[in-house]
N, C-alpha and C. Protein backbone atom coordinates (compact mmCIF):
# COMPACT_ATOMS: atom_id res chain seq x y z
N UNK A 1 0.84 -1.17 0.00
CA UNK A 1 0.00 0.00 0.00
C UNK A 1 0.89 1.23 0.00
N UNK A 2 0.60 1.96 -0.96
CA UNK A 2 1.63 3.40 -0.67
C UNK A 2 0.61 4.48 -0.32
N UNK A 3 1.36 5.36 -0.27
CA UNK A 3 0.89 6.56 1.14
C UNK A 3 1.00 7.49 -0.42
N UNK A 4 -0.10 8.51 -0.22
CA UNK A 4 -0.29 9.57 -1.41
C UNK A 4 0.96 10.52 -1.22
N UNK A 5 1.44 11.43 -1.96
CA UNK A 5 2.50 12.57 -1.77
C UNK A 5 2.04 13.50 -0.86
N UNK A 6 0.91 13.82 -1.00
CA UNK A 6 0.22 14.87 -0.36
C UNK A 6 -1.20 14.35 -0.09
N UNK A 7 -1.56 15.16 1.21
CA UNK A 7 -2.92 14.84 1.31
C UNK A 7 -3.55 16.34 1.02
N UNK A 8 -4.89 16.74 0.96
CA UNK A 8 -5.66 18.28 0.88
C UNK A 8 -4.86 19.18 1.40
N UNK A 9 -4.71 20.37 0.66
CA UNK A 9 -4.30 21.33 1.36
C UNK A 9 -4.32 21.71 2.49
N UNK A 10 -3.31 22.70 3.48
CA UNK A 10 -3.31 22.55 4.44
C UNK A 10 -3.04 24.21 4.74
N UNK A 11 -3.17 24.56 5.65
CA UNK A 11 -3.13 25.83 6.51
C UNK A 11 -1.77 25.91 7.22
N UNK A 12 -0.61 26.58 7.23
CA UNK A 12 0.40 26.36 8.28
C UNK A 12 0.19 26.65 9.29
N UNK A 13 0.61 26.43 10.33
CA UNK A 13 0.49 26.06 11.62
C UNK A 13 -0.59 25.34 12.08
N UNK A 14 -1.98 25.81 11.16
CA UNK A 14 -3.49 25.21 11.83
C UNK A 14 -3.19 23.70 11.13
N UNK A 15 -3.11 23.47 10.05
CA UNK A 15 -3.07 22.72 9.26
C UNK A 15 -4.30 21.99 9.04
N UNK A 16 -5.20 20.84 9.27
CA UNK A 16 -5.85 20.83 8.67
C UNK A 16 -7.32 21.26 9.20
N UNK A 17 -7.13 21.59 10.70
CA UNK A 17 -8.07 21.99 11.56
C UNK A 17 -9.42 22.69 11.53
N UNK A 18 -9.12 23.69 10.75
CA UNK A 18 -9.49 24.36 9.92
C UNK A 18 -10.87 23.86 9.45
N UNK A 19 -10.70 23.10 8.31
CA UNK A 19 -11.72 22.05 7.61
C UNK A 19 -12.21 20.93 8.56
N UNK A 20 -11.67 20.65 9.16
CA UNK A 20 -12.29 19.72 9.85
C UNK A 20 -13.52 20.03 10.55
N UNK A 21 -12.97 21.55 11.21
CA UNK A 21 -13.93 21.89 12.79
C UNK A 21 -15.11 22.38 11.11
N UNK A 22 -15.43 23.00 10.87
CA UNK A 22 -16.11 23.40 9.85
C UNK A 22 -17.18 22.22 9.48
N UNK A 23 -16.64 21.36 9.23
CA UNK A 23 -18.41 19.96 9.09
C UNK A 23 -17.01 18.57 8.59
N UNK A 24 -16.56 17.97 9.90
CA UNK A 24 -16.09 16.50 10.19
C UNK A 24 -15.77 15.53 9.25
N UNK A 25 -17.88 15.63 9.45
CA UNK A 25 -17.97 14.29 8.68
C UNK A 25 -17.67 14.03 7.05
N UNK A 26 -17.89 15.38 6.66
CA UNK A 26 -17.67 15.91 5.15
C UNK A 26 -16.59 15.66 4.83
N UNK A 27 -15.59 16.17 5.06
CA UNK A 27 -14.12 16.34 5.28
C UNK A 27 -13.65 14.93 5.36
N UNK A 28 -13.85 14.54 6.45
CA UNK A 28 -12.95 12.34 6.68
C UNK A 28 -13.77 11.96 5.20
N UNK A 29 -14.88 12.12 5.25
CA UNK A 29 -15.58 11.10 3.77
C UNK A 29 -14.99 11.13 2.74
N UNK A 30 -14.66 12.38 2.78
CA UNK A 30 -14.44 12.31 1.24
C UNK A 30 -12.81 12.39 0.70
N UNK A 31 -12.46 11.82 1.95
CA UNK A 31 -10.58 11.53 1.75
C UNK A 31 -10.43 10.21 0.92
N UNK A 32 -11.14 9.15 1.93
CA UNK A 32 -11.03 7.90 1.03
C UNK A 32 -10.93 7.88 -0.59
N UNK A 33 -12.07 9.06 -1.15
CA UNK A 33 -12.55 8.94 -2.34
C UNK A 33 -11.14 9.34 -3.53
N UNK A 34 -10.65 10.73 -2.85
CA UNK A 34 -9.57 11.46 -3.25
C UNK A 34 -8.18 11.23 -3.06
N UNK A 35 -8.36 10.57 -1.61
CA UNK A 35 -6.77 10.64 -1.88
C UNK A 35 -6.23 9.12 -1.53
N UNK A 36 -7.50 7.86 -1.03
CA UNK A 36 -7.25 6.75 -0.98
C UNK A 36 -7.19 6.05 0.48
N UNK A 37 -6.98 5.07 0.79
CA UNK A 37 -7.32 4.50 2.27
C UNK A 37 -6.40 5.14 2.86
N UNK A 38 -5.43 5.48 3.21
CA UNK A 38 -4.11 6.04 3.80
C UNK A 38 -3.48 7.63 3.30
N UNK A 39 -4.29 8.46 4.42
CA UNK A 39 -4.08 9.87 4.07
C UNK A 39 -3.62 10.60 4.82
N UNK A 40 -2.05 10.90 4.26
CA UNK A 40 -1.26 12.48 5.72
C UNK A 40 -2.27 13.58 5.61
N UNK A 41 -2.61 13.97 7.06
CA UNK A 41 -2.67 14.83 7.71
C UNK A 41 -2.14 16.01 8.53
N UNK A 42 -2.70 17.05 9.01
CA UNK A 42 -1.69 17.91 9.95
C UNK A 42 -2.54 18.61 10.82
N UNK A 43 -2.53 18.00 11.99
CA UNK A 43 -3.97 18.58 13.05
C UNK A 43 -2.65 19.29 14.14
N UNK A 44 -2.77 20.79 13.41
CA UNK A 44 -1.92 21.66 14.10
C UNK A 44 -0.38 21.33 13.17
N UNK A 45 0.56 21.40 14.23
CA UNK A 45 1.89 21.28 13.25
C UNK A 45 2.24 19.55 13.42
N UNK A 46 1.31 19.03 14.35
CA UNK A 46 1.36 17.41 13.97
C UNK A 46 1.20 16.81 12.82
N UNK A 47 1.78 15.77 12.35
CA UNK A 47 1.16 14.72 11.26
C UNK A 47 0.66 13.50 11.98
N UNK A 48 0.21 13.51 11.10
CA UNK A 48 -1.35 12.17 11.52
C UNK A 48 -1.51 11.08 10.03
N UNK A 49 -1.75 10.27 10.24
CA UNK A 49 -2.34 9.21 9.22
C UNK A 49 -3.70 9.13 9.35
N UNK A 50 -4.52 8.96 8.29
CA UNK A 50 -6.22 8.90 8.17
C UNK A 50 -6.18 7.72 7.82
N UNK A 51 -6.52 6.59 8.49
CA UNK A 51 -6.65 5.24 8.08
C UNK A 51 -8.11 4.88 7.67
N UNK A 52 -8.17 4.19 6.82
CA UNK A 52 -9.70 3.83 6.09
C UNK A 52 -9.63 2.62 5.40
N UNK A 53 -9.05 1.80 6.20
CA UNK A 53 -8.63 0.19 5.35
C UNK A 53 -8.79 -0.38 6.29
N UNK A 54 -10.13 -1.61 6.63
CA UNK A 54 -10.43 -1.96 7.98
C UNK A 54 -8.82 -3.11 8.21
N UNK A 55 -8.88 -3.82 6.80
CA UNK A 55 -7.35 -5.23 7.56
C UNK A 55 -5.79 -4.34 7.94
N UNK A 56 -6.20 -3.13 7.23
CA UNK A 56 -4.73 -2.28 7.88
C UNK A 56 -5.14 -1.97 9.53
N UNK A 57 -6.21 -1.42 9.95
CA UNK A 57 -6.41 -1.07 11.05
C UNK A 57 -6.62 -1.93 12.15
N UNK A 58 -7.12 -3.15 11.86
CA UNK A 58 -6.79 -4.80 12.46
C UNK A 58 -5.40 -4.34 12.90
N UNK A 59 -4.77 -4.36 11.67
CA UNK A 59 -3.36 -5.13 11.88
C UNK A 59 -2.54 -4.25 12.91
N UNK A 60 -2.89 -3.02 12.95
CA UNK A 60 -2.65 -2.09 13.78
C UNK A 60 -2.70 -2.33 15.14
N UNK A 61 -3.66 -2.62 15.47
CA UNK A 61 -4.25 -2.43 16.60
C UNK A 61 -3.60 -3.73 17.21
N UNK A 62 -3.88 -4.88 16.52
CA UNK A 62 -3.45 -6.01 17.39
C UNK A 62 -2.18 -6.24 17.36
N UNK A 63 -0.97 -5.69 16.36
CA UNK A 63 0.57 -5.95 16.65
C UNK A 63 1.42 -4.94 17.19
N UNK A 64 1.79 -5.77 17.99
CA UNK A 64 2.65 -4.98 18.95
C UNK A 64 3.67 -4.32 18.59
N UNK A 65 4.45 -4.94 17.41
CA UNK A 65 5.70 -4.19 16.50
C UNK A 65 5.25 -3.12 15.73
N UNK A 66 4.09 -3.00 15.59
CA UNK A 66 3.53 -1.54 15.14
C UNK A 66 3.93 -0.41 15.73
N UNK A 67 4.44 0.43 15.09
CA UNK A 67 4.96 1.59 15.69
C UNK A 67 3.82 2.72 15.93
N UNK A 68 3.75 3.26 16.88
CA UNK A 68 2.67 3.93 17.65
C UNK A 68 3.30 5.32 18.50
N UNK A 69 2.94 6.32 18.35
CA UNK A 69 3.14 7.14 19.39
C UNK A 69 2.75 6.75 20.71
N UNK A 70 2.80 7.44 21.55
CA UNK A 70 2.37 7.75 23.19
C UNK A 70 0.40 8.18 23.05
N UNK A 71 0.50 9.06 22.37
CA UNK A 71 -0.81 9.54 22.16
C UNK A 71 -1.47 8.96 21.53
N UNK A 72 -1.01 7.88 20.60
CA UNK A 72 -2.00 6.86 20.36
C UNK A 72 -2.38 5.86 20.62
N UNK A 73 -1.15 5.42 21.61
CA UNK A 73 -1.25 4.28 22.49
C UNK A 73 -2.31 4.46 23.55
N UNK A 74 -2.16 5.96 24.06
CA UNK A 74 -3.38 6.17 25.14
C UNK A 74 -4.85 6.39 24.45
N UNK A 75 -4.82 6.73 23.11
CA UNK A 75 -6.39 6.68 22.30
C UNK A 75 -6.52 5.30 22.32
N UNK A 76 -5.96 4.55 21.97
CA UNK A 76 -6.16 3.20 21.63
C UNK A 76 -6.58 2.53 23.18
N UNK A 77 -6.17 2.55 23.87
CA UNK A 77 -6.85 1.70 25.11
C UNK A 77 -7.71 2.59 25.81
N UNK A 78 -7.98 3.52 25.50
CA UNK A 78 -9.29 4.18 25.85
C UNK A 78 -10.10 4.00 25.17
N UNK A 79 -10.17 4.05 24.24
CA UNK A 79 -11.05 3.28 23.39
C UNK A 79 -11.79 2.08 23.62
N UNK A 80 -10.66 1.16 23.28
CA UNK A 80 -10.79 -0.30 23.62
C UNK A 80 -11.26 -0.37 24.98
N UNK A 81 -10.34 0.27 25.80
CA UNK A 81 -10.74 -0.64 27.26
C UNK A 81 -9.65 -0.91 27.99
């Protein structure tokens, strides 16, 4: 699976925040369509991955050699449980 060059334009510093807070659901939908299951992001001066491939996000979640931030390690078991 490759990762697009770019994902939607972006705002510096806000980056994609912007569009998002503005209507969510609009915005995530229509990434898949444009830019494909696996889309960089920038919520603030962070990068982020938009995952939209349920066996990538399996695979995520349940292997441990997956590389993960701190902050997603703590989304992820809050989540879960």
């Amino acid at each position: 699976m490759q990762l697009p060059s770019q994902g939607p334009k972006h705002f510096p510093l806000l980056g994609h925040l912007p569009a998002i807070s503005l209507d969510p659901l609009k915005f995530l939908s229509q990434l898949p369509t444009r830019y494909g299951d696996v889309v960089p992001l920038r919520m603030g001066v962070s990068r982020v991955l938009f995952v939209n491939e349920p066996a990538l996000l399996n695979q995520m979640i349940r292997d441990r050699n997956w590389w993960r931030s701190d902050e997603s390690r703590k989304g992820i078991r809050w989540f879960l449980g």
